[in-house]
Protein backbone atom coordinates (compact mmCIF):
# COMPACT_ATOMS: atom_id res chain seq x y z
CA UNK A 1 -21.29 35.60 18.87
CA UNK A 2 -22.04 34.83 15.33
CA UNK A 3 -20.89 31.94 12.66
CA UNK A 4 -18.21 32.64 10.28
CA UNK A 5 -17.33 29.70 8.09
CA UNK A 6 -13.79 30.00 6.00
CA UNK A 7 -12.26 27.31 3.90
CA UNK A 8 -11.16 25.90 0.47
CA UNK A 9 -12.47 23.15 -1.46
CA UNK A 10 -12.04 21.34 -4.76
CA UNK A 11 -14.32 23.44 -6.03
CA UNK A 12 -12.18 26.95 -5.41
CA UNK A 13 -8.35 25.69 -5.18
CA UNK A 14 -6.34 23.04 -6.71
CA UNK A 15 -4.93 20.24 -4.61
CA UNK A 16 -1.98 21.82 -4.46
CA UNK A 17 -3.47 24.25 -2.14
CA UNK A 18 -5.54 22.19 -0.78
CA UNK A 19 -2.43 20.20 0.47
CA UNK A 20 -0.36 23.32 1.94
CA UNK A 21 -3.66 23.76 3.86
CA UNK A 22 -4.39 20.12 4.93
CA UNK A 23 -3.94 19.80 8.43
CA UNK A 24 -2.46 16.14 9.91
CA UNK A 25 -4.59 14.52 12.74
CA UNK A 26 -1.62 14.84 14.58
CA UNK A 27 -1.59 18.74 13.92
CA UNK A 28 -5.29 19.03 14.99
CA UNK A 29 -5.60 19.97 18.25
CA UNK A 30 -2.70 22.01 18.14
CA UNK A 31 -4.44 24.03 15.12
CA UNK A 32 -7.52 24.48 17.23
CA UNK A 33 -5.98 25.61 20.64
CA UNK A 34 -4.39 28.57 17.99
CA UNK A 35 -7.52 29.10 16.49
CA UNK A 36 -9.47 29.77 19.82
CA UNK A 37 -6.36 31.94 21.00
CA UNK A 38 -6.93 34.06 18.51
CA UNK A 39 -8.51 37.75 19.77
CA UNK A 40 -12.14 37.46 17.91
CA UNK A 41 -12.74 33.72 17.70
CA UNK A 42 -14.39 32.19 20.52
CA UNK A 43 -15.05 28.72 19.60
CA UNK A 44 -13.81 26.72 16.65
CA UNK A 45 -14.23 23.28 14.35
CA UNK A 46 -11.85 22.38 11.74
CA UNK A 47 -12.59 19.94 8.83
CA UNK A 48 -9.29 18.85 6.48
CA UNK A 49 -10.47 16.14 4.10
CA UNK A 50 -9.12 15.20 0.58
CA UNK A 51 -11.60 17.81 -0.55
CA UNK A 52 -11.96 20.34 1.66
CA UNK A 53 -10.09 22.44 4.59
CA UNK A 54 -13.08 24.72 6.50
CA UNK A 55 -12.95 26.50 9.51
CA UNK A 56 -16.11 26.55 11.29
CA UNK A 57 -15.87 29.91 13.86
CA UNK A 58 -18.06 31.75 16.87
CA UNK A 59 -16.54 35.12 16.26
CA UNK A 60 -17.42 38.46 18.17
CA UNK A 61 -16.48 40.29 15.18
CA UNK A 62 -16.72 39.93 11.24
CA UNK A 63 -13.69 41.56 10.13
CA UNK A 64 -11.57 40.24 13.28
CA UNK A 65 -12.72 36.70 13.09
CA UNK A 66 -12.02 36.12 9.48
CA UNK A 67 -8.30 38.08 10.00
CA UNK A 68 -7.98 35.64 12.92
CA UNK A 69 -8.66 32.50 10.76
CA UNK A 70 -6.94 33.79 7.88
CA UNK A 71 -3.47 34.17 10.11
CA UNK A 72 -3.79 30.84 11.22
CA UNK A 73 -4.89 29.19 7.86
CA UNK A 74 -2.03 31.30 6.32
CA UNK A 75 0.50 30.00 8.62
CA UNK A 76 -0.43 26.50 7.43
CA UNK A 77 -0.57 26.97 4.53
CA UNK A 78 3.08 28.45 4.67
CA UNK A 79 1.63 31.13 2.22
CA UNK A 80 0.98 35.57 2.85
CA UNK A 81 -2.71 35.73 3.70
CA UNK A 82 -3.16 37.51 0.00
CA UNK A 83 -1.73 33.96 -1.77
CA UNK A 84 -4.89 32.58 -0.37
CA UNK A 85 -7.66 35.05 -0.55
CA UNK A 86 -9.09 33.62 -4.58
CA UNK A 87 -9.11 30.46 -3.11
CA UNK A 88 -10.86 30.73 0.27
CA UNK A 89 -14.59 31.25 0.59
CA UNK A 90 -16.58 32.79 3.25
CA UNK A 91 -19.46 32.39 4.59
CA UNK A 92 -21.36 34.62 7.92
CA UNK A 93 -24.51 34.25 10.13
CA UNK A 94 -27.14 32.40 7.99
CA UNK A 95 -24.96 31.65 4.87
CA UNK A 96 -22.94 29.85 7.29
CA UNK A 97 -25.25 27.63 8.68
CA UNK A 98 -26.74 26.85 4.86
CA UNK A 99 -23.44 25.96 3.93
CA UNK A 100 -22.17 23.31 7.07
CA UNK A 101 -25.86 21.76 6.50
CA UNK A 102 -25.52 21.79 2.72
CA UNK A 103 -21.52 19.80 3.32
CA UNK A 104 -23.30 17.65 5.98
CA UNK A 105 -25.96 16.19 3.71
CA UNK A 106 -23.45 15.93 0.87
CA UNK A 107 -24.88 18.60 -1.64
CA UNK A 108 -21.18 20.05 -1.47
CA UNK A 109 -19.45 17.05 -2.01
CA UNK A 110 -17.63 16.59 -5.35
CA UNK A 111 -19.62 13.36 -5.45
CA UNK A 112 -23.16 14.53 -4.63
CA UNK A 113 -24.59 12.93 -1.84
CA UNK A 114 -21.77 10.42 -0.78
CA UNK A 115 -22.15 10.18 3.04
CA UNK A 116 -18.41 9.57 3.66
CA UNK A 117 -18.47 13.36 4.59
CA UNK A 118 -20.61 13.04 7.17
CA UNK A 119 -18.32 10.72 9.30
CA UNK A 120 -15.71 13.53 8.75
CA UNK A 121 -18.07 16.21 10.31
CA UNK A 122 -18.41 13.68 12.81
CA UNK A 123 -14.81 13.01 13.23
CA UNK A 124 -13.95 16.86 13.28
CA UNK A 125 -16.80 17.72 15.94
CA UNK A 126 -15.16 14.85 17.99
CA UNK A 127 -11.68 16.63 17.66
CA UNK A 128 -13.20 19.93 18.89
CA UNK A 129 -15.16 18.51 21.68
CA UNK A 130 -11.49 16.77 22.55
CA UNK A 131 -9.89 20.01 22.07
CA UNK A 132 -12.34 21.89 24.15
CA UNK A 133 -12.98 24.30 21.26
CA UNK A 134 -16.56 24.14 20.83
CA UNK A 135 -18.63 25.41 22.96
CA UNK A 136 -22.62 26.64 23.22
CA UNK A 137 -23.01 27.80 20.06
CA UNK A 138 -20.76 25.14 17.30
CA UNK A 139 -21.98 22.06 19.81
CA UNK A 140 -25.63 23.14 18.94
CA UNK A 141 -25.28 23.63 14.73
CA UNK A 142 -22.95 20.31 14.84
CA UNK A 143 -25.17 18.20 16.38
CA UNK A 144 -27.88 19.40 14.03
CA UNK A 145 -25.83 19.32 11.02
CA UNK A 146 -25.11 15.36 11.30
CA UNK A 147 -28.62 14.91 12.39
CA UNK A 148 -29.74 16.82 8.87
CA UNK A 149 -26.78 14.65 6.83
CA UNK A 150 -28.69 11.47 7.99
CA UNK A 151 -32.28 12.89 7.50
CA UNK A 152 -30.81 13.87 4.01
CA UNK A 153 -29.94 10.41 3.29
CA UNK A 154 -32.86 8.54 5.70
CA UNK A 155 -35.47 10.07 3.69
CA UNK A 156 -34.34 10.70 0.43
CA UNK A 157 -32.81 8.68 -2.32
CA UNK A 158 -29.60 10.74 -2.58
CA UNK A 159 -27.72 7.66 -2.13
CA UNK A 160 -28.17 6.85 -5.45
CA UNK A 161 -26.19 9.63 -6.20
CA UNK A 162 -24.02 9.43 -3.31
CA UNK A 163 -21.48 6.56 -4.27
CA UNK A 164 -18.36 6.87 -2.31
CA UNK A 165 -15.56 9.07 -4.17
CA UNK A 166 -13.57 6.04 -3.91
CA UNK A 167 -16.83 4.21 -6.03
CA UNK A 168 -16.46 6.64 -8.42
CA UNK A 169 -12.72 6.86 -8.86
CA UNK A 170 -12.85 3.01 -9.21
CA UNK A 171 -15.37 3.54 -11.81
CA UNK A 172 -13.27 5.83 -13.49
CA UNK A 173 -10.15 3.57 -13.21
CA UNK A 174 -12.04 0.79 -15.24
CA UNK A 175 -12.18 2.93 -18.26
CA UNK A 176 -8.79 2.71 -18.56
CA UNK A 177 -8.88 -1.61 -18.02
CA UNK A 178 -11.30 -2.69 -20.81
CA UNK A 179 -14.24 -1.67 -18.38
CA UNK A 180 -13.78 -4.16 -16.20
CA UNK A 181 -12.45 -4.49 -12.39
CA UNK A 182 -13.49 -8.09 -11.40
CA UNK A 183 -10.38 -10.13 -11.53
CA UNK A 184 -7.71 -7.57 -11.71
CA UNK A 185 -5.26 -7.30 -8.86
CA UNK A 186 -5.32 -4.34 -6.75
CA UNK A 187 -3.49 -2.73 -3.93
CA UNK A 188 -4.50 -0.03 -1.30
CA UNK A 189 -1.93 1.53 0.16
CA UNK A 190 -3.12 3.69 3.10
CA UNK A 191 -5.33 1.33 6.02
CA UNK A 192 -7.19 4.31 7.66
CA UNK A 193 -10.97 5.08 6.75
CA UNK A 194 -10.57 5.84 3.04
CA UNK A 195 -8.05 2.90 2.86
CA UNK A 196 -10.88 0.73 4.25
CA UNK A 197 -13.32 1.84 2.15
CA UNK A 198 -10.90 1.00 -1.06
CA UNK A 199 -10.36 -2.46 0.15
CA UNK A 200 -14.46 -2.54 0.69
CA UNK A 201 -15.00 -1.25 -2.56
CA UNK A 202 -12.19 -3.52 -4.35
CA UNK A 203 -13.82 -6.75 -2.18
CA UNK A 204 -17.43 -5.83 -3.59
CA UNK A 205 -16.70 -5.21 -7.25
CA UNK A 206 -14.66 -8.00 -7.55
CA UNK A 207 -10.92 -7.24 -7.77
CA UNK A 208 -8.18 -9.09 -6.43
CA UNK A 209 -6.18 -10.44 -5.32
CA UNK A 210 -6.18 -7.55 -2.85
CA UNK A 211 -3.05 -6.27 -1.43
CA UNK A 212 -2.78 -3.71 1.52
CA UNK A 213 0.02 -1.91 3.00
CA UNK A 214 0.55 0.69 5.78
CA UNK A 215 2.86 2.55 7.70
CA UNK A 216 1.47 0.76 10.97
CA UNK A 217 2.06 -2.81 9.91
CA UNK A 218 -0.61 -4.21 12.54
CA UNK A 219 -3.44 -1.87 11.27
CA UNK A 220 -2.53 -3.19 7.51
CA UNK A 221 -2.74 -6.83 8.42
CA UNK A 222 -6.30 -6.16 10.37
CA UNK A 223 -7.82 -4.93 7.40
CA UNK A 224 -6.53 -7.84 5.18
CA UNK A 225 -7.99 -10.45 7.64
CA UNK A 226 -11.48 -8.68 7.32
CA UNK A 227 -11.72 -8.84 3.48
CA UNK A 228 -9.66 -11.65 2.82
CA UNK A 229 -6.23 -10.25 1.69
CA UNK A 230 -2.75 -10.13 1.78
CA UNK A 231 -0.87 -7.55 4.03
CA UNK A 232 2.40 -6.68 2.85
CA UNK A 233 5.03 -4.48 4.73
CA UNK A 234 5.76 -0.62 2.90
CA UNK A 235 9.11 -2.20 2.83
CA UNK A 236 8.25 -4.56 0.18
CA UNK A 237 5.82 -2.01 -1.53
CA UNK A 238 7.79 -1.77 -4.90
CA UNK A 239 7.21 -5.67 -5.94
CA UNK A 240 3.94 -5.51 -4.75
CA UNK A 241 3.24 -2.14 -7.70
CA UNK A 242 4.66 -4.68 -10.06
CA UNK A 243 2.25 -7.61 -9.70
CA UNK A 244 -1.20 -5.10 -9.90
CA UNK A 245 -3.24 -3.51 -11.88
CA UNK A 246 -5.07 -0.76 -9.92
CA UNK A 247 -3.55 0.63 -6.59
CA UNK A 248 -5.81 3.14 -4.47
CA UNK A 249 -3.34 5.41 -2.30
CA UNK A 250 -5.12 7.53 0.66
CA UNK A 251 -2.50 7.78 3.28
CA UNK A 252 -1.79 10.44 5.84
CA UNK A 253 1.70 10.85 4.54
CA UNK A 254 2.83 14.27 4.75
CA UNK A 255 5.36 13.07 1.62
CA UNK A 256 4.42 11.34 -1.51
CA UNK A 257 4.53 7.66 -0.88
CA UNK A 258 4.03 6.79 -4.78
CA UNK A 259 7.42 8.32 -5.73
CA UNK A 260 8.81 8.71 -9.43
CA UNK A 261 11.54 6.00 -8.59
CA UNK A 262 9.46 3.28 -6.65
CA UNK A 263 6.76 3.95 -9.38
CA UNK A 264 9.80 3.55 -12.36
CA UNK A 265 11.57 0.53 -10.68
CA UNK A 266 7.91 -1.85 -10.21
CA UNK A 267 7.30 -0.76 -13.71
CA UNK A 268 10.62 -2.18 -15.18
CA UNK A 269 9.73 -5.22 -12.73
CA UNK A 270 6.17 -5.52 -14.79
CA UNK A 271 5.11 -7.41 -17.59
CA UNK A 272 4.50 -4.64 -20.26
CA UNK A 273 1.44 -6.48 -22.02
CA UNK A 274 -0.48 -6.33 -18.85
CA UNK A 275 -1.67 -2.72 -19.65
CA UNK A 276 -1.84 0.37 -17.76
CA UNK A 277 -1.63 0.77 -13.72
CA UNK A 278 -4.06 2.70 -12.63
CA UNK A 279 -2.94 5.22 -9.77
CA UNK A 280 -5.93 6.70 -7.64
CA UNK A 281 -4.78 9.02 -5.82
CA UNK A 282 -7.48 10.27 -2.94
CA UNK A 283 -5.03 11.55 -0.60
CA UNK A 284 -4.18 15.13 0.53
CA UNK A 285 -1.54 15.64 0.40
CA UNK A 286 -0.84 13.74 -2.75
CA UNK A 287 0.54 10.43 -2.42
CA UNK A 288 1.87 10.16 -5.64
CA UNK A 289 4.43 11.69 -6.88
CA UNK A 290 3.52 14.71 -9.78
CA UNK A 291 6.12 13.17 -12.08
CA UNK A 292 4.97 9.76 -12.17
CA UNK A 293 1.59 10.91 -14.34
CA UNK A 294 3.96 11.49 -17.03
CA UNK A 295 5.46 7.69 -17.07
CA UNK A 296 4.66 5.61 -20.20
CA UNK A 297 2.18 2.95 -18.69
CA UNK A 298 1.04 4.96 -15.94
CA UNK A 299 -2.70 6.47 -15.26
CA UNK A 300 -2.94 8.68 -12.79
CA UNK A 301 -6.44 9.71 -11.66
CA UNK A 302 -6.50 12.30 -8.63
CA UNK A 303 -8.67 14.90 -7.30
CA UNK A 304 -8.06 17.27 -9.26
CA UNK A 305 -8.93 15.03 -12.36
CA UNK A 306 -12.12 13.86 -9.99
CA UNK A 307 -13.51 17.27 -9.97
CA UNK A 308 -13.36 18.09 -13.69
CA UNK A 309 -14.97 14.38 -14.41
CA UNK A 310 -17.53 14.83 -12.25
CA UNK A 311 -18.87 18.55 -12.25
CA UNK A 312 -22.06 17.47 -13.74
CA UNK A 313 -23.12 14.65 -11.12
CA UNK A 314 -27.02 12.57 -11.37
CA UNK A 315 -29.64 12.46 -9.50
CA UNK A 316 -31.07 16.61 -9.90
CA UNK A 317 -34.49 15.60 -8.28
CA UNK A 318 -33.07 13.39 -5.00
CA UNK A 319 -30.52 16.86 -5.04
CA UNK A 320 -33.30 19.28 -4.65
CA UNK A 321 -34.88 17.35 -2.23
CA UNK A 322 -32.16 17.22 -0.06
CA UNK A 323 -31.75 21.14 -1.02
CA UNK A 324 -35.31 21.77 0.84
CA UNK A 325 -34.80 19.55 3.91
CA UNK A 326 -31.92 21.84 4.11
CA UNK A 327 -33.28 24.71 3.34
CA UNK A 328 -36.09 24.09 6.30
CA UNK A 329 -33.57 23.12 8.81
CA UNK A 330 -31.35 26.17 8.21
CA UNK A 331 -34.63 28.10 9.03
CA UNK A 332 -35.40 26.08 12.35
CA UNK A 333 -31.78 26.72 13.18
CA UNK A 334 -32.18 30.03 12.49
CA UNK A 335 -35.19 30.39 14.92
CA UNK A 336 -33.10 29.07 17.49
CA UNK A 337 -30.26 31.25 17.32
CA UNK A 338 -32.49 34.20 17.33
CA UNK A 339 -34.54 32.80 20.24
CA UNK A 340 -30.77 32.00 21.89
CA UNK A 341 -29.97 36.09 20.84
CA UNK A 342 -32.54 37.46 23.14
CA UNK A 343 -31.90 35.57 26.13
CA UNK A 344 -29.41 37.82 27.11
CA UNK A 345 -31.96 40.53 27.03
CA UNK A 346 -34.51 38.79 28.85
CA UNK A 347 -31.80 38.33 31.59
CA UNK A 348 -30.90 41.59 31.67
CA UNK A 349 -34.98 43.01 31.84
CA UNK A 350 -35.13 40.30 34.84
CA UNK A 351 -32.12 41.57 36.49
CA UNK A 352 -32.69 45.57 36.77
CA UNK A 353 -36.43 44.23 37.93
CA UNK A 354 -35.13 42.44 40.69
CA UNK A 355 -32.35 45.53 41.34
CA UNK A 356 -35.73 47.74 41.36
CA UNK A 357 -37.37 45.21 43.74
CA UNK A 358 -34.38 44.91 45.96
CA UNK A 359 -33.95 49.09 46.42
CA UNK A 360 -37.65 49.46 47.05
CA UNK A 361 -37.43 46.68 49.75
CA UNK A 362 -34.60 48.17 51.81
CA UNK A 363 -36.32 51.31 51.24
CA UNK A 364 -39.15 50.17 52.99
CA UNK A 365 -37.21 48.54 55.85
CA UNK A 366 -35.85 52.12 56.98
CA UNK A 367 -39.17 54.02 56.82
CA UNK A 368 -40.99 51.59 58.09
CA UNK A 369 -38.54 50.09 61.00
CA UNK A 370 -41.89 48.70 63.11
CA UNK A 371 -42.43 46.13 60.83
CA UNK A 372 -41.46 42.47 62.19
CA UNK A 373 -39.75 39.90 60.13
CA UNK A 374 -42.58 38.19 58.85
CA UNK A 375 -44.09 41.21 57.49
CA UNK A 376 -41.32 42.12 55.47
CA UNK A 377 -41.51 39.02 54.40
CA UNK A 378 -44.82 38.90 53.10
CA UNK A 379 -44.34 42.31 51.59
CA UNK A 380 -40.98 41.11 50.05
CA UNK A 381 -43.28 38.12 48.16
CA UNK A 382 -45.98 40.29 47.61
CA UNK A 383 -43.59 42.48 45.47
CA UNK A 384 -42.08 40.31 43.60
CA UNK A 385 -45.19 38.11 42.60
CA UNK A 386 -46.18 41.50 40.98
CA UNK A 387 -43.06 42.01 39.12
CA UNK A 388 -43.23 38.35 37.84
CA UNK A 389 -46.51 38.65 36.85
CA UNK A 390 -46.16 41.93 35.08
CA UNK A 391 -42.86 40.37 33.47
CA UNK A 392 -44.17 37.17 32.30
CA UNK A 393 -46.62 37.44 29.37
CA UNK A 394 -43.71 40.23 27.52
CA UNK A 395 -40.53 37.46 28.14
CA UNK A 396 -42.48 35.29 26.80
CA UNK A 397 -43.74 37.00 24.19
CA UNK A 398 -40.55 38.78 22.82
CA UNK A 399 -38.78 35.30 22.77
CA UNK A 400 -41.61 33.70 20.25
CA UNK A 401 -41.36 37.18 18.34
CA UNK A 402 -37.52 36.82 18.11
CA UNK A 403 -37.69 33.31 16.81
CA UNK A 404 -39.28 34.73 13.68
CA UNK A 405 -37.17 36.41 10.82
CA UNK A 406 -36.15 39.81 11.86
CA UNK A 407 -37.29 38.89 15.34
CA UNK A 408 -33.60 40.71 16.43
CA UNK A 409 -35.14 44.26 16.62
CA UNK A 410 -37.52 43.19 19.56
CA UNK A 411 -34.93 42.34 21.75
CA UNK A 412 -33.21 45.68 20.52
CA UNK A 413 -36.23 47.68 21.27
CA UNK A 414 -36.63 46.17 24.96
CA UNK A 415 -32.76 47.17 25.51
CA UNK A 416 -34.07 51.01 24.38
CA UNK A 417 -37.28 51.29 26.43
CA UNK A 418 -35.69 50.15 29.57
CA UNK A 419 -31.98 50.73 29.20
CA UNK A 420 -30.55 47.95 29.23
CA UNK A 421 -26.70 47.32 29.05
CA UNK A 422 -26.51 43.88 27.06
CA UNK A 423 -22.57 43.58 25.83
CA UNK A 424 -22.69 43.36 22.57
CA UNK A 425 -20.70 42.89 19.56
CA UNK A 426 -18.39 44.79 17.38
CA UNK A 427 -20.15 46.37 14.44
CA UNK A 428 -19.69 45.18 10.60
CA UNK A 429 -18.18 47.74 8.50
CA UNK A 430 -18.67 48.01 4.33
CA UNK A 431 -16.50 44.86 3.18
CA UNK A 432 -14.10 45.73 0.44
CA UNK A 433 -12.98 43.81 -2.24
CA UNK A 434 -10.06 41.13 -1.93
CA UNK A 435 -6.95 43.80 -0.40
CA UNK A 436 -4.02 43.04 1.71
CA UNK A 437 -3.99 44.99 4.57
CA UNK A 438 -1.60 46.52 6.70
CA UNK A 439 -1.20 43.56 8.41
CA UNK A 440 -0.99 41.69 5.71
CA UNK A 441 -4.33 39.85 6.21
CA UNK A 442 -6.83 39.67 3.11
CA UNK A 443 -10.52 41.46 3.31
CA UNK A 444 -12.89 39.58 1.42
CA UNK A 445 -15.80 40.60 -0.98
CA UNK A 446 -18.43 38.55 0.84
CA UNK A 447 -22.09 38.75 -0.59
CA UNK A 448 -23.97 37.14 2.51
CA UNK A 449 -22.33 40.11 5.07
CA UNK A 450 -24.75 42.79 5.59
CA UNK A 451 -22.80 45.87 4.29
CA UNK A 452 -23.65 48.04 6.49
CA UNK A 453 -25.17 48.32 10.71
CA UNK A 454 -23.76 46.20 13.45
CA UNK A 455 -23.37 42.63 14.45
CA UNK A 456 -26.17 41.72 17.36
């Protein structure tokens, strides 16, 4: 098996894609059991965040695998495979692990370094382990990618960089109210994690009152008690947009909540020399309403506008420390999964000696039928204390080899000399440029897929 790592981000698709590919908690496990059912793709982890929708895969097969997750992701999406090929990225075998360790210590983050992302690898590892989707192979590069997120942020000062994106919405939202939060009244609409980070955020800098509202009343009026503030049923959610200045939206809501007409009628319900309300949007999909960015009054500041704003984020040197932590964990990874390749091997050498071993013994029990029990016995010990000896120093030694880079052609050249059947993969063909197929599923031009030999 090998990693394959698919997906769309702020950085390749706009959030209108990124919301025909979002995938509901509710829609989770169901996503994953179709994932896994799929004819190359073994085990499987899906992350859907406001910034982000990646599939990471254990795939026999290059070609097959990413077909596999492009069907599903297609399907979605409610999009031909070929709508989504310019905005999907892949990633195989080491590029993959580089690039879940790079989103785990927030290098790929639109806000570099925030460590929200990491309790969404968390969260989607937790899904998959629910789901039963992971297995040997995703358990072991989860489990080090959040333990190389919180080296990333134990031992560096990425942090500094790493304000929440809801910080730095909030920081762009006071541009637009004379630089200043403290004292305005806000709203967050939305009481999940990145509504509880807004009211956090909103509590810390100063703003309020503070007004939150939810679907699930009793989850809204919880996280009002913890910060002080007022809970007020989505009924009444129209005055409330009339009596604030800044109103953070990150719902699950498969519909805009913000619509044009409950944005329109809490405007004509607002005192026009208050100034602008501020709309951040953080959800995906969108929770306001396209049309309402257009209203006189209104500032809408969304993802999309997020990722423009901040392309060119601070903190270079705490990045490129982060970038070698990373860059010496992919390695260590790396060693493992080529020490984890040639077990297989090892077990198969072991095997046909103990098949040898076993012939030679019954063999010897029908030419030589005057030997008692306890000889055979001795002779059956004798045997194989030989055969483990002789084994011994070359298992050992082929498994350090194959921990080193290119370490994969030792276990291939045991397999040779003593002909051993190991199942293996299917090979990796050329990959083409971006071309429907006749299936309809997209082939990708992927620059970190050998182009040529087979998948071990």
């Amino acid at each position: 098996m090998k990693l394959l790592v698919v997906g769309a981000s702020y950085r390749t698709a706009p959030v209108a894609t990124l919301e025909q590919l979002a995938v509901a908690p509710a829609d989770l496990t169901r996503t994953l059991d179709r994932l896994i059912a799929q004819p190359y793709v073994a085990e499987a982890v899906l992350v859907s965040t406001c910034n982000r929708v990646e599939v990471y895969a254990a795939v026999s097969g290059f070609h097959g695998g990413l077909g596999d997750i492009c069907a599903v992701l297609a399907d979605q999406a409610g999009a031909p495979p070929a709508a989504l090929a310019s905005h999907l990225y892949v990633h195989y075998d080491a590029a993959a692990v580089d690039h879940v360790f790079r989103v785990a210590a927030g290098l790929d983050s639109m806000v570099v370094g925030e460590a929200q992302i990491l309790g969404q690898l968390r969260d989607a590892y937790h899904w998959a382990t629910g789901a039963d989707s992971a297995g040997r192979l995703l358990h072991e590069l989860m489990q080090q990618a959040l333990r190389v997120g919180k080296r990333a942020h134990a031992e560096t000062n990425i942090d500094r960089a790493g304000q929440s994106v809801v910080t730095a919405a909030l920081d762009l939202a006071a541009d637009h109210l004379d630089g200043e939060l403290s004292g305005r009244p806000a709203m967050v609409v939305g009481a999940g994690a990145m509504g509880a980070l807004g009211v956090a955020t909103l509590s810390r800098l100063g703003a309020g009152p503070l007004t939150v509202t939810n679907r699930g009343a009793d989850r809204a009026v919880r996280l009002a008690e913890s910060y002080g503030a007022n809970a007020v049923p989505m009924a009444e959610l129209v005055d409330a947009l009339s009596t604030v200045d800044i109103v953070v939206a990150a719902t699950a809501a498969t519909e805009p909540v913000l619509t044009l007409d409950r944005v329109t009628r809490a405007l004509a319900g607002r005192d026009a020399e208050r100034g602008p309300l501020v709309l951040l949007d953080l959800a995906v999909p969108r929770d306001v309403e396209p049309g309402v960015a257009d209203l006189p009054g209104v500032e809408v500041i969304d993802i999309d506008r997020m990722a423009a704003l901040l392309a060119d984020g601070p903190a270079a040197a705490d990045a490129a420390e982060v970038a070698r932590i990373v860059a010496g964990e992919v390695e260590s990874f790396l060693s493992w999964l080529r020490g984890a390749d040639v077990a297989p091997t090892v077990a198969a050498l072991r095997g046909r000696a103990d098949d040898v071993v076993t012939a030679e013994l019954r063999r010897l029990a029908q030419r030589r039928p005057d030997l008692d029990d306890d000889q055979r016995a001795e002779v059956a010990r004798t045997v194989h204390r030989v055969v483990q000896r002789l084994l011994h120093q070359p298992t050992v030694r082929v498994r350090q080899l194959a921990a080193e880079p290119g370490g994969d052609q030792y276990a291939a050249l045991l397999r040779e000399l003593f002909d051993l059947q190991v199942p293996q993969t299917s090979p990796v063909d050329t990959v083409p440029d971006v071309v429907e197929n006749a299936d309809g599923r997209p082939s990708f031009d992927v620059v970190d897929v050998p182009p040529t030999g087979g998948e071990r």
